[in-house]
PDB file of N, CA and C in Angstrom:
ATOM      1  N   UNK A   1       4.054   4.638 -41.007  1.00  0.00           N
ATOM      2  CA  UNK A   1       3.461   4.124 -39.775  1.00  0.00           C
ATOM      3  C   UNK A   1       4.538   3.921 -38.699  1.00  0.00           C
ATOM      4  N   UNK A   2       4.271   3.947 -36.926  1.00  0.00           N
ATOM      5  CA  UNK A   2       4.872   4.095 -36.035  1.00  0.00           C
ATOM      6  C   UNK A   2       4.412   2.745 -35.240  1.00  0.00           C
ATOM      7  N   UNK A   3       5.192   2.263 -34.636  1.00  0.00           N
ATOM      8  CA  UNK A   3       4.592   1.325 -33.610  1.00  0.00           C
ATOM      9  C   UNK A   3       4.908   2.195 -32.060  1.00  0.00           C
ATOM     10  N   UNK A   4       3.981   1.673 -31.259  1.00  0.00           N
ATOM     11  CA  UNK A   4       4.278   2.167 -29.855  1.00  0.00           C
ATOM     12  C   UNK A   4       5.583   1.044 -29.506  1.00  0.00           C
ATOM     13  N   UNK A   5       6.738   2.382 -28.429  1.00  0.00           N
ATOM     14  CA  UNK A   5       7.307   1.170 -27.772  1.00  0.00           C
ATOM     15  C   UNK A   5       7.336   0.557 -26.633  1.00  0.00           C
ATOM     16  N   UNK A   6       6.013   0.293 -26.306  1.00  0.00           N
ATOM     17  CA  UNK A   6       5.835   0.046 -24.903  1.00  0.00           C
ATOM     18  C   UNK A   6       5.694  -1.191 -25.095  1.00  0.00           C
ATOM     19  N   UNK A   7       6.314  -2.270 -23.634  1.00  0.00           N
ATOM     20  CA  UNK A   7       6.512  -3.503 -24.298  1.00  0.00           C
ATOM     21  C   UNK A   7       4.814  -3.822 -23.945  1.00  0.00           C
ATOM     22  N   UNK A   8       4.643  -5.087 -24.899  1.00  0.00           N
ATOM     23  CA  UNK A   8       2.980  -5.545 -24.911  1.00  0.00           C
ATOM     24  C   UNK A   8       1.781  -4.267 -25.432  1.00  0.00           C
ATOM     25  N   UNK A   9       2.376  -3.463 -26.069  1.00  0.00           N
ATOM     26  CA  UNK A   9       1.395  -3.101 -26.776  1.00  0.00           C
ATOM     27  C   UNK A   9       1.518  -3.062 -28.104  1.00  0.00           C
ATOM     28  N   UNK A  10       0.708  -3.830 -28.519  1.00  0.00           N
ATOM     29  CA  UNK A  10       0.421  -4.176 -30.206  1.00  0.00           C
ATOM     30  C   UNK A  10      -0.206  -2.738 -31.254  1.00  0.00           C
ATOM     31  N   UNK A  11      -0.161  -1.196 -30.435  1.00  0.00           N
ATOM     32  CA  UNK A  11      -0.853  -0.136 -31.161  1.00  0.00           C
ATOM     33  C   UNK A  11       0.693   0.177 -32.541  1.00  0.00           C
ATOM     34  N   UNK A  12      -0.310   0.627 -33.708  1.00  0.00           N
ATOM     35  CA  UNK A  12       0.188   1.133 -34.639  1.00  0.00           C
ATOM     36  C   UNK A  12      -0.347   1.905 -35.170  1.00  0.00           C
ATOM     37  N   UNK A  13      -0.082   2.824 -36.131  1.00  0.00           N
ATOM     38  CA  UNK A  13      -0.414   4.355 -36.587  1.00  0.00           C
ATOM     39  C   UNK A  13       0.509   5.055 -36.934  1.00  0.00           C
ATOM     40  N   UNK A  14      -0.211   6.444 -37.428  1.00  0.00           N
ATOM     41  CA  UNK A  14       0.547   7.595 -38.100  1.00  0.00           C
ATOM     42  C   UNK A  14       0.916   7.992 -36.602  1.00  0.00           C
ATOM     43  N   UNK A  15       2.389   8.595 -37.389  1.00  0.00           N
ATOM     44  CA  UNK A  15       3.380   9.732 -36.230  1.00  0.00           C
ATOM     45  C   UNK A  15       2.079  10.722 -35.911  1.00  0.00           C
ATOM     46  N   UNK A  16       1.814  11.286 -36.790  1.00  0.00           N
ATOM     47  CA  UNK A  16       0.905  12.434 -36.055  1.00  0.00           C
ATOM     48  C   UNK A  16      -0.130  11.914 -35.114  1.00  0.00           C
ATOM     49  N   UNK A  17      -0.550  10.702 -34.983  1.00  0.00           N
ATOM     50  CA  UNK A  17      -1.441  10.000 -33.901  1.00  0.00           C
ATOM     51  C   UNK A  17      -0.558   9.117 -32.690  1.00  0.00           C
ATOM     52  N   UNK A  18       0.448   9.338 -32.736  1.00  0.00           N
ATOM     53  CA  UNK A  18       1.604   8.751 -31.962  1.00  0.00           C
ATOM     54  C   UNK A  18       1.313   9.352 -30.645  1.00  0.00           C
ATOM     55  N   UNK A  19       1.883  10.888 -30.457  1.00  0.00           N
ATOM     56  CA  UNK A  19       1.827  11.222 -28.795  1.00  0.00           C
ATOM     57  C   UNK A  19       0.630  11.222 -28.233  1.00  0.00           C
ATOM     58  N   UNK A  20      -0.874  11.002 -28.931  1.00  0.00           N
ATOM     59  CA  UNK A  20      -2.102  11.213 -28.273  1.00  0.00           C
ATOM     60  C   UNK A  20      -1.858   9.814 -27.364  1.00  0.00           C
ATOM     61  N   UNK A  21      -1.662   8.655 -28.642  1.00  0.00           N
ATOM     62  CA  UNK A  21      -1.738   7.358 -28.180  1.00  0.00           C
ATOM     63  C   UNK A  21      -0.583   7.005 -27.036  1.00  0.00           C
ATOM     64  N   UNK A  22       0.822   7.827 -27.042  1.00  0.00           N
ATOM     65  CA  UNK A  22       1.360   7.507 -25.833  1.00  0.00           C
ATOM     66  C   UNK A  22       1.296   8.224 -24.533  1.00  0.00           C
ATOM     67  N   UNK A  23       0.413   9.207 -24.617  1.00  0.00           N
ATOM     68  CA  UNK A  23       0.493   9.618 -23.187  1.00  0.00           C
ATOM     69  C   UNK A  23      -0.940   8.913 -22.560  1.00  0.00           C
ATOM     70  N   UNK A  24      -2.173   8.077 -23.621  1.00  0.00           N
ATOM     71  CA  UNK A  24      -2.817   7.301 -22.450  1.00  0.00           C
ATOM     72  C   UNK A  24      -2.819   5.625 -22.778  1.00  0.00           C
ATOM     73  N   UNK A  25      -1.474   5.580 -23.036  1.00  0.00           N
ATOM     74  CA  UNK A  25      -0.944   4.216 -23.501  1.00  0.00           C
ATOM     75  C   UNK A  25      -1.117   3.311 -22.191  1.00  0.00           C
ATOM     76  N   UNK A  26      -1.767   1.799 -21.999  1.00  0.00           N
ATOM     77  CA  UNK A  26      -2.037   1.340 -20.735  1.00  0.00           C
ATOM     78  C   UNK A  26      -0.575   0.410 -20.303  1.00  0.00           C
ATOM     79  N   UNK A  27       0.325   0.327 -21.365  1.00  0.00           N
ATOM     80  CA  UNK A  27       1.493   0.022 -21.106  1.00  0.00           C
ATOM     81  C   UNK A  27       2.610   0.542 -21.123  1.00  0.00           C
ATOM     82  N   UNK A  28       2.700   2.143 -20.789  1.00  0.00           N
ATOM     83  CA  UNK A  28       3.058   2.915 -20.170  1.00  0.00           C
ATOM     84  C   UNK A  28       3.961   2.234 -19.719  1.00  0.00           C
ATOM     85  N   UNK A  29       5.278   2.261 -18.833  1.00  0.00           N
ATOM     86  CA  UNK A  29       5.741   2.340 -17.582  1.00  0.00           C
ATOM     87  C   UNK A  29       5.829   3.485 -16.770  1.00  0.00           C
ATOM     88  N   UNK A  30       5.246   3.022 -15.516  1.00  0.00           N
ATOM     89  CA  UNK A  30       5.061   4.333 -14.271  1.00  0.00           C
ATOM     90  C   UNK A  30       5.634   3.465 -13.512  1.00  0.00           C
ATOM     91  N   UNK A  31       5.797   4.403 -12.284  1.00  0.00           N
ATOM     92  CA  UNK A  31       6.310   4.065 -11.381  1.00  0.00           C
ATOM     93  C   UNK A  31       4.907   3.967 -10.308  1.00  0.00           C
ATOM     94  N   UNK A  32       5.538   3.186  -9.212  1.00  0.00           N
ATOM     95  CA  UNK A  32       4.656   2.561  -8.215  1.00  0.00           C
ATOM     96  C   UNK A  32       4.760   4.221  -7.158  1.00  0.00           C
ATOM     97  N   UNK A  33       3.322   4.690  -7.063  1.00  0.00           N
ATOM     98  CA  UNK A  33       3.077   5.652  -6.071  1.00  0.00           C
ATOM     99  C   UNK A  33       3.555   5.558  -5.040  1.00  0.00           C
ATOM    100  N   UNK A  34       4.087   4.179  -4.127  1.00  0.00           N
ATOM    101  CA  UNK A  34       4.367   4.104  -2.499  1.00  0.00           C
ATOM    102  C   UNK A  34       6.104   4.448  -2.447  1.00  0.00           C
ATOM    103  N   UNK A  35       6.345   5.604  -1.736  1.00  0.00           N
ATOM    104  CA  UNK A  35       7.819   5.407  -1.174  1.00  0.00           C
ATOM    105  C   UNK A  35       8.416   4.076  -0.659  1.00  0.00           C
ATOM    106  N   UNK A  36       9.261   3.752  -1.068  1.00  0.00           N
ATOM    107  CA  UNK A  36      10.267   2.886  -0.684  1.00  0.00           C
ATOM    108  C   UNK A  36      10.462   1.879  -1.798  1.00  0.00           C
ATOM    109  N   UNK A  37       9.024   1.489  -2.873  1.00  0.00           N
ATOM    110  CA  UNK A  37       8.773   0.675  -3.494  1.00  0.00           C
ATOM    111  C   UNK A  37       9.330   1.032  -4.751  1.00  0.00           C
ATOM    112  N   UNK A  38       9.051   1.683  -5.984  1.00  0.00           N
ATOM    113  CA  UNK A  38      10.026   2.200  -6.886  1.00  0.00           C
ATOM    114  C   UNK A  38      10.166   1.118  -7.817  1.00  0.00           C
ATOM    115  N   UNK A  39       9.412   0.223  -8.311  1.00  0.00           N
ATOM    116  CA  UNK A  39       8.568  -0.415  -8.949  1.00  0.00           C
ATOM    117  C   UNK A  39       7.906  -0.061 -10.782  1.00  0.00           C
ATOM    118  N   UNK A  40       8.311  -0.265 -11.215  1.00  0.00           N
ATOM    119  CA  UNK A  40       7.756   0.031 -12.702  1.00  0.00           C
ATOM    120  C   UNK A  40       6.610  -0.634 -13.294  1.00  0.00           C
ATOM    121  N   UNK A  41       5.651  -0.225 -13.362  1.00  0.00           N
ATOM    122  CA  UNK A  41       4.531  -1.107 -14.100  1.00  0.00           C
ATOM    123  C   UNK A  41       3.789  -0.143 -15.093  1.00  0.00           C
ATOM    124  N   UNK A  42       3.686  -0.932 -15.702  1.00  0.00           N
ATOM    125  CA  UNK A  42       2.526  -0.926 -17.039  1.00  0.00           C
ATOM    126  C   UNK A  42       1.340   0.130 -16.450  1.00  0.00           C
ATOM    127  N   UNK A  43       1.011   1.199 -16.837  1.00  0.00           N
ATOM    128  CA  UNK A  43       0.101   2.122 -16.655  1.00  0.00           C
ATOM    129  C   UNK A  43      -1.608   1.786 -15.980  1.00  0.00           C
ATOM    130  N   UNK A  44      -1.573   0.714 -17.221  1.00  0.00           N
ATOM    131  CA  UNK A  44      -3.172   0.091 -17.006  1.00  0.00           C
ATOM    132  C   UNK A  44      -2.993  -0.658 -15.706  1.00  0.00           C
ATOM    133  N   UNK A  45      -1.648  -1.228 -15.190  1.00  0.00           N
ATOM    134  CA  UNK A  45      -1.636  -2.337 -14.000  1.00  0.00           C
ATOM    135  C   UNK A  45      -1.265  -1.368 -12.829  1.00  0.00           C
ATOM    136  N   UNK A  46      -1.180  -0.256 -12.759  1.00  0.00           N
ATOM    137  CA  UNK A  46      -1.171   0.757 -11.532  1.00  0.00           C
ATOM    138  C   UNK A  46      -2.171   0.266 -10.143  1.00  0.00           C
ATOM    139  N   UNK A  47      -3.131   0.613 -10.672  1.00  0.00           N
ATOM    140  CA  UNK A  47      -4.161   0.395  -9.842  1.00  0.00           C
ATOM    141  C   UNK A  47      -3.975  -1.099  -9.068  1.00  0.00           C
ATOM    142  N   UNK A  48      -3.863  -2.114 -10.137  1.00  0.00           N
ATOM    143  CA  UNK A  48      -3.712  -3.089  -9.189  1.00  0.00           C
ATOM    144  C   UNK A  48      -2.704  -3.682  -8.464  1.00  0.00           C
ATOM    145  N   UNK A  49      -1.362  -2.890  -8.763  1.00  0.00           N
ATOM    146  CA  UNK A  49      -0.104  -3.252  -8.160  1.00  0.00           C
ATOM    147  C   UNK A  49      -0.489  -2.431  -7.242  1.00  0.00           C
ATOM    148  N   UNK A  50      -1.148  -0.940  -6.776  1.00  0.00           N
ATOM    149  CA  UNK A  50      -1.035  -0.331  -5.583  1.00  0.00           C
ATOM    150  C   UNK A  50      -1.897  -1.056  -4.425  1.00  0.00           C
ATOM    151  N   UNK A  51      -3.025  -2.251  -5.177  1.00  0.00           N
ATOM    152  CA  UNK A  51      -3.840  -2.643  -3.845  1.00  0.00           C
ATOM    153  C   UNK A  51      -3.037  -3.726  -3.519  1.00  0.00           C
ATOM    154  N   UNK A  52      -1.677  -4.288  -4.067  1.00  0.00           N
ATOM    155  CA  UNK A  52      -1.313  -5.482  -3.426  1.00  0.00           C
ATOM    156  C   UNK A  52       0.180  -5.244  -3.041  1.00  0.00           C
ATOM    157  N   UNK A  53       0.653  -3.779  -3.191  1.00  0.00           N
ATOM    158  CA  UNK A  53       1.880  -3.288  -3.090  1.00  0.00           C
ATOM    159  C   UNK A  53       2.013  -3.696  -1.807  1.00  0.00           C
ATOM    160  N   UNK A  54       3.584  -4.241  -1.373  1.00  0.00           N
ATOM    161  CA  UNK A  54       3.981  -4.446  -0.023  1.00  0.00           C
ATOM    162  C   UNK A  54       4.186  -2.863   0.762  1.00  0.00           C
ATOM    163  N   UNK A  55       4.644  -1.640   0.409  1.00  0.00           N
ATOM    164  CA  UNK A  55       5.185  -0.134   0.224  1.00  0.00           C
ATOM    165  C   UNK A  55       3.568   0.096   0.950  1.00  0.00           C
ATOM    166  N   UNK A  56       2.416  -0.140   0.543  1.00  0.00           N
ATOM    167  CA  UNK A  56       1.254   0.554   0.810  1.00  0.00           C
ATOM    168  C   UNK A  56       0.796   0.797   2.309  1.00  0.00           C
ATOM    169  N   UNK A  57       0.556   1.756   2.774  1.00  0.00           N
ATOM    170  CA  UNK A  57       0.142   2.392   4.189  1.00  0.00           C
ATOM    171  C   UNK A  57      -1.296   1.166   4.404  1.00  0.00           C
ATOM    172  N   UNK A  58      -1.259   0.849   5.119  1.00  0.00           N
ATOM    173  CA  UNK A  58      -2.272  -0.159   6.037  1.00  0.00           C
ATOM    174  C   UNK A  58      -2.786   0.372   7.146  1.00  0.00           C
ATOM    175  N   UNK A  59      -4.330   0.454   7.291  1.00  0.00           N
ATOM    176  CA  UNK A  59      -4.210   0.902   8.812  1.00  0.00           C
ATOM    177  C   UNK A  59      -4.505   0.284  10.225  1.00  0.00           C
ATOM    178  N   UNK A  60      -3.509   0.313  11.487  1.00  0.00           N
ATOM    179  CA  UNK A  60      -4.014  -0.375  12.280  1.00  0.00           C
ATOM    180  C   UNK A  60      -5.402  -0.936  12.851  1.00  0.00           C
ATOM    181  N   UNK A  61      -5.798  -2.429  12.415  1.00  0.00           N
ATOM    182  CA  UNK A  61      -6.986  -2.970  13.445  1.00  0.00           C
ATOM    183  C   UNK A  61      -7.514  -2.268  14.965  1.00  0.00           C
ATOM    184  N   UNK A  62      -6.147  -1.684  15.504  1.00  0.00           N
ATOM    185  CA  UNK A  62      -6.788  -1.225  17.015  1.00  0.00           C
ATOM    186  C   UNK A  62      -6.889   0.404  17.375  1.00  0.00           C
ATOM    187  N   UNK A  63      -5.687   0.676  16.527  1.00  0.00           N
ATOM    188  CA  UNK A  63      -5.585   2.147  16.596  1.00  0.00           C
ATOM    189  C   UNK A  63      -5.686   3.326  15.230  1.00  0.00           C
ATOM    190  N   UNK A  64      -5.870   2.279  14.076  1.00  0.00           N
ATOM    191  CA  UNK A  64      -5.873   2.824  12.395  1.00  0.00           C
ATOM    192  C   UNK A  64      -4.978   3.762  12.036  1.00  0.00           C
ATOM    193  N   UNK A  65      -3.873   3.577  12.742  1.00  0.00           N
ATOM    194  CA  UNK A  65      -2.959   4.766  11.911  1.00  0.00           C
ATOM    195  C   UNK A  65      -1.896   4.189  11.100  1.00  0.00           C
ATOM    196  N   UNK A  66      -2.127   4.477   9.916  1.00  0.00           N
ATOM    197  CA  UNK A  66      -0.849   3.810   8.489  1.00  0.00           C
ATOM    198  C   UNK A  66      -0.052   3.579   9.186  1.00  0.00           C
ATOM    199  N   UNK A  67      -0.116   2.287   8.936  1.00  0.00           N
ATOM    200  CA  UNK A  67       1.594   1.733   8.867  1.00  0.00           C
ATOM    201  C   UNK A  67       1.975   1.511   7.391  1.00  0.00           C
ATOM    202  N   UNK A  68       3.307   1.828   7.328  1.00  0.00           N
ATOM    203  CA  UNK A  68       3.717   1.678   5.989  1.00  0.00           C
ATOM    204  C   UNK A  68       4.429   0.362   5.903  1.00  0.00           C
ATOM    205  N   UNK A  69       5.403  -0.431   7.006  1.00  0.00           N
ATOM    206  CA  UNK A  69       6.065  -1.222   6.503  1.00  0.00           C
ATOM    207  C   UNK A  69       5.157  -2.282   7.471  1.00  0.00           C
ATOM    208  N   UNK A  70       6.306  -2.741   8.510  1.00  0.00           N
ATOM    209  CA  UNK A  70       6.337  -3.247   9.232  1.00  0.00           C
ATOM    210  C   UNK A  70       4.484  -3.169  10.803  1.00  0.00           C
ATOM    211  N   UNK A  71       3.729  -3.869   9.997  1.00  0.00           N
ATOM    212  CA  UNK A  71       2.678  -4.237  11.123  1.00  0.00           C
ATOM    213  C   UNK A  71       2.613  -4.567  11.871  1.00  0.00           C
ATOM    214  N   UNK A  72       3.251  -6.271  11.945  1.00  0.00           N
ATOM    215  CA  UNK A  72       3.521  -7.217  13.215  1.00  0.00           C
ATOM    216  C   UNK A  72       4.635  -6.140  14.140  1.00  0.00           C
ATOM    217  N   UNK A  73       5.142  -5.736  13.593  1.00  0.00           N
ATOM    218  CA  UNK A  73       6.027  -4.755  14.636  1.00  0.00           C
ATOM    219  C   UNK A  73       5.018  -3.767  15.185  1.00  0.00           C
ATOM    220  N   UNK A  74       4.387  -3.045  14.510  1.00  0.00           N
ATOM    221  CA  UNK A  74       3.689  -1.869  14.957  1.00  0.00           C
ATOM    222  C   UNK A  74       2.405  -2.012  16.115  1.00  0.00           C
ATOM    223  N   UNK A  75       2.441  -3.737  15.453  1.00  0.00           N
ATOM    224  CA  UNK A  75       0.992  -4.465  16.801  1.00  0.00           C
ATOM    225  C   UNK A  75       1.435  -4.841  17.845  1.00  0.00           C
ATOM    226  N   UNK A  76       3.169  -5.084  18.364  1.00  0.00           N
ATOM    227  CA  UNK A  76       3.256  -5.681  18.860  1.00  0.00           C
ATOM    228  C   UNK A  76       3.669  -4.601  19.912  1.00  0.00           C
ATOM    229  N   UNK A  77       3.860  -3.250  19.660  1.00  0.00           N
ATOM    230  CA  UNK A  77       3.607  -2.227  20.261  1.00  0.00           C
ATOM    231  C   UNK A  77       2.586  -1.011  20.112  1.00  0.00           C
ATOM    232  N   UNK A  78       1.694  -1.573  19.853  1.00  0.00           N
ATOM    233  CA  UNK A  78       0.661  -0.558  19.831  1.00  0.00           C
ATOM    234  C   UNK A  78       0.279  -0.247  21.262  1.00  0.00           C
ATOM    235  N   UNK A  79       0.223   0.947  21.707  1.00  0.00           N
ATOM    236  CA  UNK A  79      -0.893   1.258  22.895  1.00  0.00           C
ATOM    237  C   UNK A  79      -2.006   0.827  22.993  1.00  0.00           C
ATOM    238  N   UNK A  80      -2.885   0.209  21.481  1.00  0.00           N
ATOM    239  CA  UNK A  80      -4.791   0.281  21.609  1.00  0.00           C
ATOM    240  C   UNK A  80      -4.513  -1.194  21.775  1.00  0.00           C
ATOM    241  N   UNK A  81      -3.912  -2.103  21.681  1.00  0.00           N
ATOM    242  CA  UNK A  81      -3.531  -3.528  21.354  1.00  0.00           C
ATOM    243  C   UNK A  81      -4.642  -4.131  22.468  1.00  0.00           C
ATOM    244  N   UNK A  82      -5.540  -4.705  22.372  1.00  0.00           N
ATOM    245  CA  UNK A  82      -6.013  -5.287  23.739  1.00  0.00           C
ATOM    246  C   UNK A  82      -5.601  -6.541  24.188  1.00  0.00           C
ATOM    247  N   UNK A  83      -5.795  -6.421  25.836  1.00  0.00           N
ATOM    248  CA  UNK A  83      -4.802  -7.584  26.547  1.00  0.00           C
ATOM    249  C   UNK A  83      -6.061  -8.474  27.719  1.00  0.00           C
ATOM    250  N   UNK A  84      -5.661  -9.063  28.049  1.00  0.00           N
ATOM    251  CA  UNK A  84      -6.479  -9.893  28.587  1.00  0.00           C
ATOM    252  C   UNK A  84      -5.652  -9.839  30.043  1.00  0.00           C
ATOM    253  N   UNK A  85      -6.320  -9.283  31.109  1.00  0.00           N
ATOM    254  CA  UNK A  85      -5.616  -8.846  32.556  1.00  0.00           C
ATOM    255  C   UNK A  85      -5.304 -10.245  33.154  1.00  0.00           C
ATOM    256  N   UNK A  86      -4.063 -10.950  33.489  1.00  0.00           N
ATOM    257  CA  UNK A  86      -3.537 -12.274  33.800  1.00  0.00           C
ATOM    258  C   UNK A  86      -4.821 -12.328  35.305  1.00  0.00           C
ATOM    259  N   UNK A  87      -5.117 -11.273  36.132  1.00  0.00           N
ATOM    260  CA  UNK A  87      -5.715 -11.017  37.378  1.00  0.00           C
ATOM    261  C   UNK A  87      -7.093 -11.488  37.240  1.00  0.00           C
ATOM    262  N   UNK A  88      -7.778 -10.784  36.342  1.00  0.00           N
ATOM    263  CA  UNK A  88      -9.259 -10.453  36.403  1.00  0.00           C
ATOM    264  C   UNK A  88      -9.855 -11.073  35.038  1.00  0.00           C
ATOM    265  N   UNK A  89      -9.244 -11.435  34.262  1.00  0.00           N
ATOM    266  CA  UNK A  89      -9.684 -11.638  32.922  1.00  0.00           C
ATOM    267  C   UNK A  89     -10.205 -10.438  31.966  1.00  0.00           C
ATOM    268  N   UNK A  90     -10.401  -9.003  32.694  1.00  0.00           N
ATOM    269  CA  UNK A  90     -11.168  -8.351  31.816  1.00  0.00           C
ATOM    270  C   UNK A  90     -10.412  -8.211  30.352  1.00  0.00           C
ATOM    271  N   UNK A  91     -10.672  -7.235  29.752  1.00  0.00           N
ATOM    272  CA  UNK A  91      -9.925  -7.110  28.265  1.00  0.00           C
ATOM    273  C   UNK A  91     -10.018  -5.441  28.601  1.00  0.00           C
ATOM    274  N   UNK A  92      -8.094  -5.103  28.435  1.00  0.00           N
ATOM    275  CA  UNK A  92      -7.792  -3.752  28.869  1.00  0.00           C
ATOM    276  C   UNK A  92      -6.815  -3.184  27.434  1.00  0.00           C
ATOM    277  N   UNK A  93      -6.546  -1.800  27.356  1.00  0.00           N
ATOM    278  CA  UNK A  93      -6.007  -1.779  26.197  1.00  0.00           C
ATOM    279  C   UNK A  93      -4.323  -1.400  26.907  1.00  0.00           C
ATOM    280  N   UNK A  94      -3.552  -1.994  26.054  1.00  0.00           N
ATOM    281  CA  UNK A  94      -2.376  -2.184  26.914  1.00  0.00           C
ATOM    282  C   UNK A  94      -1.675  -0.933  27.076  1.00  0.00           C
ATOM    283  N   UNK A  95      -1.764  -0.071  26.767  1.00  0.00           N
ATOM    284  CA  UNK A  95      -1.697   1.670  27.125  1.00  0.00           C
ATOM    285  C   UNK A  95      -2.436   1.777  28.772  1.00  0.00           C
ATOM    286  N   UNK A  96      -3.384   0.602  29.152  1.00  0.00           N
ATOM    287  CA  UNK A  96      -3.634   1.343  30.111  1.00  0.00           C
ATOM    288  C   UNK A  96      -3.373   0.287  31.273  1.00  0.00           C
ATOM    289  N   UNK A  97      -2.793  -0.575  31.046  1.00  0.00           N
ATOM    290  CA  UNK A  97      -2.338  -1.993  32.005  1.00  0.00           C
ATOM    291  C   UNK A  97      -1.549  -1.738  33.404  1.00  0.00           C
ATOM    292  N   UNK A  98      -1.277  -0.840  33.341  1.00  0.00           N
ATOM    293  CA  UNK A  98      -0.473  -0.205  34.576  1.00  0.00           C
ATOM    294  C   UNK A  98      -1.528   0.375  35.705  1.00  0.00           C
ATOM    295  N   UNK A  99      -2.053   0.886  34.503  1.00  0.00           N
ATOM    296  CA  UNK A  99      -3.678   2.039  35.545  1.00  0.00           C
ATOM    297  C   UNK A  99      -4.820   1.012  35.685  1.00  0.00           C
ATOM    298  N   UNK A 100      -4.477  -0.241  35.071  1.00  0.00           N
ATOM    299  CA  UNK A 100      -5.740  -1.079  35.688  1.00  0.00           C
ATOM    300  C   UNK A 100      -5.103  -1.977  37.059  1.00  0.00           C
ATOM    301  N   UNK A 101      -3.969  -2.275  36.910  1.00  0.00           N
ATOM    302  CA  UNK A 101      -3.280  -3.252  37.696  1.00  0.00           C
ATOM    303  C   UNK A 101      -3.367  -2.447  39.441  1.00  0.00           C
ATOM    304  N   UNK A 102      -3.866  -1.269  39.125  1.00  0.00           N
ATOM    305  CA  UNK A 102      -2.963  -0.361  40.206  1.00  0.00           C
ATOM    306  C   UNK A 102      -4.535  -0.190  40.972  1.00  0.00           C
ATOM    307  N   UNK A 103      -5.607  -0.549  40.490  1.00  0.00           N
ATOM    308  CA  UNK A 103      -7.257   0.050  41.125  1.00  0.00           C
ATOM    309  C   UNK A 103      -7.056  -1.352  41.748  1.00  0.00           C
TER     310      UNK A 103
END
């Protein structure tokens, strides 16, 4: 008999039932899908390290295009960002604050 050596898994068996059981072993170590992150987890915990991964593409509230790292940066220059005209009160998107200021 063989034990798996993946840590936290309690599987045991014959060698000849060994590689079935480690290639869909849920304690695996993989690596985390997002560039930059590089992260090792447990096979079965993939899924849920990728929905809470910091590495994971997000998409902007105003304009939806992935951001991968940095948001508060990416909002704080977004073009779709909406602004509130100091003049008129309307709500303009700040890509276009120049071309409203100017009518």
């Amino acid at each position: 008999p063989v034990a798996c050596p993946n840590e936290g898994c309690q599987w045991n068996g014959y060698y000849s039932n060994y590689e079935g059981h480690y290639i869909k072993c849920d304690y695996q170590p993989t690596q985390c899908v997002y560039s930059g992150c590089g992260e090792m987890v447990a096979k079965g915990m993939l899924k849920r390290h990728a929905k809470q991964c910091q590495f994971r593409p997000q998409p902007c509230e105003w304009c939806q295009e992935n951001i991968l790292r940095n948001m508060k940066l990416h909002q704080e220059n977004c073009p779709c960002q909406p602004q509130v005209c100091q003049l008129c009160g309307e709500q303009v998107l700040k890509s276009h604050t120049k071309e409203h200021l100017t009518r």
